[in-house]
Protein backbone atom coordinates (compact mmCIF):
# COMPACT_ATOMS: atom_id res chain seq x y z
CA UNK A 1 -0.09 15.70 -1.28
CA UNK A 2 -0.29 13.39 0.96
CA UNK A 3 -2.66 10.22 2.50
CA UNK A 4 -5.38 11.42 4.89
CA UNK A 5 -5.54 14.90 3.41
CA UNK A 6 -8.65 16.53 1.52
CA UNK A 7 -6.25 16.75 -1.57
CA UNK A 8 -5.08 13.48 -1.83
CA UNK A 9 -8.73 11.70 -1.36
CA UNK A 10 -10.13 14.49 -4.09
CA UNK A 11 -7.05 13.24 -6.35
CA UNK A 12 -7.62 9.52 -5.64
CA UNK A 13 -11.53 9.69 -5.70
CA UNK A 14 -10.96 10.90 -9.19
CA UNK A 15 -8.15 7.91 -10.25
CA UNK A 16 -5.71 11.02 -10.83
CA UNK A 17 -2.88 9.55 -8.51
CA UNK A 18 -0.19 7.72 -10.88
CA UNK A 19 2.66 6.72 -8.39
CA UNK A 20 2.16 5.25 -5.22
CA UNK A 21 6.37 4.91 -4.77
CA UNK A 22 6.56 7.51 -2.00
CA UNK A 23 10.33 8.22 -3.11
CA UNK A 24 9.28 10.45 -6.22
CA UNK A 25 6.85 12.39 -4.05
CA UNK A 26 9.68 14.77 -4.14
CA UNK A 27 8.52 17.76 -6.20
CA UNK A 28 10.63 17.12 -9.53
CA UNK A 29 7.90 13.84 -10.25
CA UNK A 30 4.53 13.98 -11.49
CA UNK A 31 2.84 11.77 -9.18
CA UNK A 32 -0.44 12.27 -10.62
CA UNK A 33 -2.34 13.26 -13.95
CA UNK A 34 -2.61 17.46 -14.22
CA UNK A 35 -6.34 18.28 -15.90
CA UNK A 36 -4.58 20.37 -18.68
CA UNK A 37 -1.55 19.25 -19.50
CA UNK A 38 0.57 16.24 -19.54
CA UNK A 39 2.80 14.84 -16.81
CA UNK A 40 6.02 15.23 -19.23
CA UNK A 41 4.58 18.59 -19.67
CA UNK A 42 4.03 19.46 -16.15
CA UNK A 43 7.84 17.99 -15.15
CA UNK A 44 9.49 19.74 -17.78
CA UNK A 45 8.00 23.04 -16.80
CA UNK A 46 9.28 22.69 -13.51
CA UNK A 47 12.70 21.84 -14.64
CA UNK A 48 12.64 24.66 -16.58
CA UNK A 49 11.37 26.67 -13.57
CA UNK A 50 13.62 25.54 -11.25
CA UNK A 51 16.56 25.95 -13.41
CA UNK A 52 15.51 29.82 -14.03
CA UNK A 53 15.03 30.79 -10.69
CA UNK A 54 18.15 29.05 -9.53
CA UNK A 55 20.26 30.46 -12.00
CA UNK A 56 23.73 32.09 -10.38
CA UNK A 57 22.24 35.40 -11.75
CA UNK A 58 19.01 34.85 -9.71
CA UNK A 59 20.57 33.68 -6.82
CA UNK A 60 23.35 37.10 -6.27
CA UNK A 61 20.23 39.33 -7.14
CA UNK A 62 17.85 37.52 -4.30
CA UNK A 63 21.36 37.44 -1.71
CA UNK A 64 21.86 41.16 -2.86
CA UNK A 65 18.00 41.62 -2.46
CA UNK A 66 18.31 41.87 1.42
CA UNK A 67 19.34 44.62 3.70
CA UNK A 68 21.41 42.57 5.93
CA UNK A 69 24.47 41.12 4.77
CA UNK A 70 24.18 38.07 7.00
CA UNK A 71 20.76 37.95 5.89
CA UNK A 72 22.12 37.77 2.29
CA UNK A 73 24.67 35.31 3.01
CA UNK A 74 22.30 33.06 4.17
CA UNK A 75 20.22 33.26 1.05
CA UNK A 76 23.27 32.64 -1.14
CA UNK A 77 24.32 29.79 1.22
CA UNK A 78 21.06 28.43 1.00
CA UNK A 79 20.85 28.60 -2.31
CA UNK A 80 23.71 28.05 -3.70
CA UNK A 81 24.83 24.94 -1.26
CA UNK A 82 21.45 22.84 -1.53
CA UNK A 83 19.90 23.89 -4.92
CA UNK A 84 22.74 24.27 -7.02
CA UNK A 85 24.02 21.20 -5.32
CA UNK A 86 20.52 19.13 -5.14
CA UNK A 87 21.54 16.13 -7.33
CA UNK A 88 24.89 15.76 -4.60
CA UNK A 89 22.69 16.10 -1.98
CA UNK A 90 20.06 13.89 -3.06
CA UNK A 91 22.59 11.13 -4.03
CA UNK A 92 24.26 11.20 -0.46
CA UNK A 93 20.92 11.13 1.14
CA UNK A 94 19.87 8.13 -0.81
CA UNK A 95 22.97 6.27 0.04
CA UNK A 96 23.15 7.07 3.06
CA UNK A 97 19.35 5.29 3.41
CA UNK A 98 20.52 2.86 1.68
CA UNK A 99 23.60 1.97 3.36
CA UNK A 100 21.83 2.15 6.95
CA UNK A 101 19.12 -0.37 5.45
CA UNK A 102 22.10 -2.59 5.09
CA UNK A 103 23.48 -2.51 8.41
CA UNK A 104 20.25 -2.83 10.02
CA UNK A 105 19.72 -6.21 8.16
CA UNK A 106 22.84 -7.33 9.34
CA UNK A 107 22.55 -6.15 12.95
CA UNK A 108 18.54 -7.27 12.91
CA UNK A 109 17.77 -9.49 10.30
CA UNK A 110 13.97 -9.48 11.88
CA UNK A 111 13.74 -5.23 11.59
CA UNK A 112 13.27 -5.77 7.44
CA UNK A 113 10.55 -7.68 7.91
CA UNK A 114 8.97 -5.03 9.61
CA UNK A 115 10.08 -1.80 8.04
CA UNK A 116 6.79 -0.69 6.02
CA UNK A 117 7.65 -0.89 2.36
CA UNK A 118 5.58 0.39 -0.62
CA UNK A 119 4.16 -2.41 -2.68
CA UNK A 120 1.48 -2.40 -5.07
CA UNK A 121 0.74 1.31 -4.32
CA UNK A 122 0.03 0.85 -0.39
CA UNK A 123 2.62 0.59 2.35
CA UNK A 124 3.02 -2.42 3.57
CA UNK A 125 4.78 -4.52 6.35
CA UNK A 126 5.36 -8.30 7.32
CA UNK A 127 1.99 -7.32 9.42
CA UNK A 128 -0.53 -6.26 6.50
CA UNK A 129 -1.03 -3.50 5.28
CA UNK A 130 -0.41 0.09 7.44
CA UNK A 131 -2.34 2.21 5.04
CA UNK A 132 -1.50 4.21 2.21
């Protein structure tokens, strides 16, 4: 879902959007209210999900799944390095964001001012608003 889309003016028009920090638009997040269930609901389903589907079990059936053995390498690779591995991956990414944010301020104090941030559920620069 996301700004200038059909989906995300439906969900807005209807004051269903319920984060406006663009870092939990990240699937795991309920970033808006579901008509029939709750958001605690609707996360904990997908955890439970995502957890059965990337269980090692599911994983060596959906690698075995494919005729080709690269072709089911590839799957268990997949699989196996970035989803069993997610919360790794996901804490390297975010350091590694945060950690060039930091050297950036020190090499250009004046690039801070004008990376768009999200505040108050738009993004936002030194410059005004950009749009959300």
């Amino acid at each position: 879902m996301y700004p200038g889309t059909a989906l995300y003016r439906r969900m807005s028009d209807h004051s269903r959007l319920t984060v406006h920090d663009w870092d939990l638009y990240d699937t795991r997040h309920a970033v808006f209210r579901p008509a029939r269930m709750s958001a605690e609901q609707l996360e904990s389903g997908y955890r439970w999900a995502y957890h059965e589907f990337y269980r090692w079990r599911s994983i060596g059936r959906g690698a075995s799944a494919h005729g080709d053995l690269m072709a089911g390498l590839r799957h268990l690779a997949y699989a196996a390095g970035w989803k069993k591995f997610e919360p790794l991956w996901d804490f390297i990414i975010r350091a590694r964001r945060a950690g060039g944010a930091a050297a950036g301020a020190r090499d250009d104090p004046e690039r801070i001012r004008q990376t768009p941030t999200c505040v108050g559920g738009s993004r936002q620069s030194s410059g005004g608003a950009a749009g959300a």
